[in-house]
C-alpha atoms as a PDB file:
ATOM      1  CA  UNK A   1     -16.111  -1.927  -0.010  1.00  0.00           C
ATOM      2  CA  UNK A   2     -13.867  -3.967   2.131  1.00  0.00           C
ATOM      3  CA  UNK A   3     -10.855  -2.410   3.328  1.00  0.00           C
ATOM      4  CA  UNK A   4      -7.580  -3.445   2.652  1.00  0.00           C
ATOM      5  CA  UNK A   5      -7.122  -4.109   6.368  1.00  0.00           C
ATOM      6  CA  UNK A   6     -10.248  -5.966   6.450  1.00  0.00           C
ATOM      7  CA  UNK A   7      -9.280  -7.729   3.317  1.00  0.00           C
ATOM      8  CA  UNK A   8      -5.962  -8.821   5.401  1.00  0.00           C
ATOM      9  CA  UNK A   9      -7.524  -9.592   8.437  1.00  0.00           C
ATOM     10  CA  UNK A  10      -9.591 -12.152   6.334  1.00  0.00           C
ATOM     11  CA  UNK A  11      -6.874 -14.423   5.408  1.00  0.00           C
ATOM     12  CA  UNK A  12      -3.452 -14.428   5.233  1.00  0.00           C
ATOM     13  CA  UNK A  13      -2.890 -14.868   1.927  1.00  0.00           C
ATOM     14  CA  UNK A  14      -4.367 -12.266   1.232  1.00  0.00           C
ATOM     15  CA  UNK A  15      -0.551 -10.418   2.497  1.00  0.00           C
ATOM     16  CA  UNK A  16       0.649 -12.765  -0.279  1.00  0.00           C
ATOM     17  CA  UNK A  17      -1.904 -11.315  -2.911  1.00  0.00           C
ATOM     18  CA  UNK A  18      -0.134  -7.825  -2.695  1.00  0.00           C
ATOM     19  CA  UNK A  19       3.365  -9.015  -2.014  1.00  0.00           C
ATOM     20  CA  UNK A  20       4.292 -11.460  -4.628  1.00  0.00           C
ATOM     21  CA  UNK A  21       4.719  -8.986  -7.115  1.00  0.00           C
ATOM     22  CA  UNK A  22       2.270 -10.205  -9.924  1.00  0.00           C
ATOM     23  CA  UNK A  23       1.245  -8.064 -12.022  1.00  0.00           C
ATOM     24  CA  UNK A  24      -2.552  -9.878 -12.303  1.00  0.00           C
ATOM     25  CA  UNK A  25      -2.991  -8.770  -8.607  1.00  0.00           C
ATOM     26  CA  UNK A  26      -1.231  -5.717  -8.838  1.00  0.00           C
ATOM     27  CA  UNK A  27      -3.951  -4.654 -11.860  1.00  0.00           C
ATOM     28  CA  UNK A  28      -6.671  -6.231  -9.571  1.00  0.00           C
ATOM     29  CA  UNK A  29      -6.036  -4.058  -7.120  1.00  0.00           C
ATOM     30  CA  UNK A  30      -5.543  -0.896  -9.117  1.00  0.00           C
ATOM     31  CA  UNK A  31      -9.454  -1.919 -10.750  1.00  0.00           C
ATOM     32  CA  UNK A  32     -10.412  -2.238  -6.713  1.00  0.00           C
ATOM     33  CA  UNK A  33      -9.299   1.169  -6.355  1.00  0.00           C
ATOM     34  CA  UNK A  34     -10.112   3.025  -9.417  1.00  0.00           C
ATOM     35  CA  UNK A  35     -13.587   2.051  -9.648  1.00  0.00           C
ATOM     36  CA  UNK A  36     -14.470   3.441  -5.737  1.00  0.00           C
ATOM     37  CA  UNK A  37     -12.690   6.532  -6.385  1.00  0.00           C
ATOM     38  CA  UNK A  38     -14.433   7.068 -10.009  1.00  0.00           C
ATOM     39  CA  UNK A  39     -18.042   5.726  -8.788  1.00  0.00           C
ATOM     40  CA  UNK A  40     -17.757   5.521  -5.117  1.00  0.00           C
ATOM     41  CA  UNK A  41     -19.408   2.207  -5.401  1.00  0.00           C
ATOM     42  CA  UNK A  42     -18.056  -1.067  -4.700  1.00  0.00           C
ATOM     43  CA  UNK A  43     -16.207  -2.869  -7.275  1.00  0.00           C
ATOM     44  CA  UNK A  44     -17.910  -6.050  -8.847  1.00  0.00           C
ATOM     45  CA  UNK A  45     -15.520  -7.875 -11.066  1.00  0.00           C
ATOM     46  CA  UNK A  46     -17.371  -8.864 -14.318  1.00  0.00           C
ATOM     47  CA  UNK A  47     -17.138 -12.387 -15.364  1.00  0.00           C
ATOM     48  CA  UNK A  48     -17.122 -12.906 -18.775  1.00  0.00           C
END
């Protein structure tokens, strides 16, 4: 699982990702997180 100071060290706008305040990225992020904690597994988006 990348880091979130990997994931910013990989492009800047990535910064903009968790600073515009949208709420897609906000919920992406949230996904990110709650799947590691719950599985400890990196998260794979699904794509439908």
């Amino acid at each position: 699982m990348m880091t979130v100071a990997e994931l910013f060290e990989r492009s800047a706008e990535s910064l903009q990702l968790f600073t515009d305040g949208e709420k897609r990225y906000s919920q992406l992020l949230f996904d990110i997180c709650h799947e590691v904690l719950r599985t400890g597994k990196r998260y794979y988006r699904r794509v439908l």
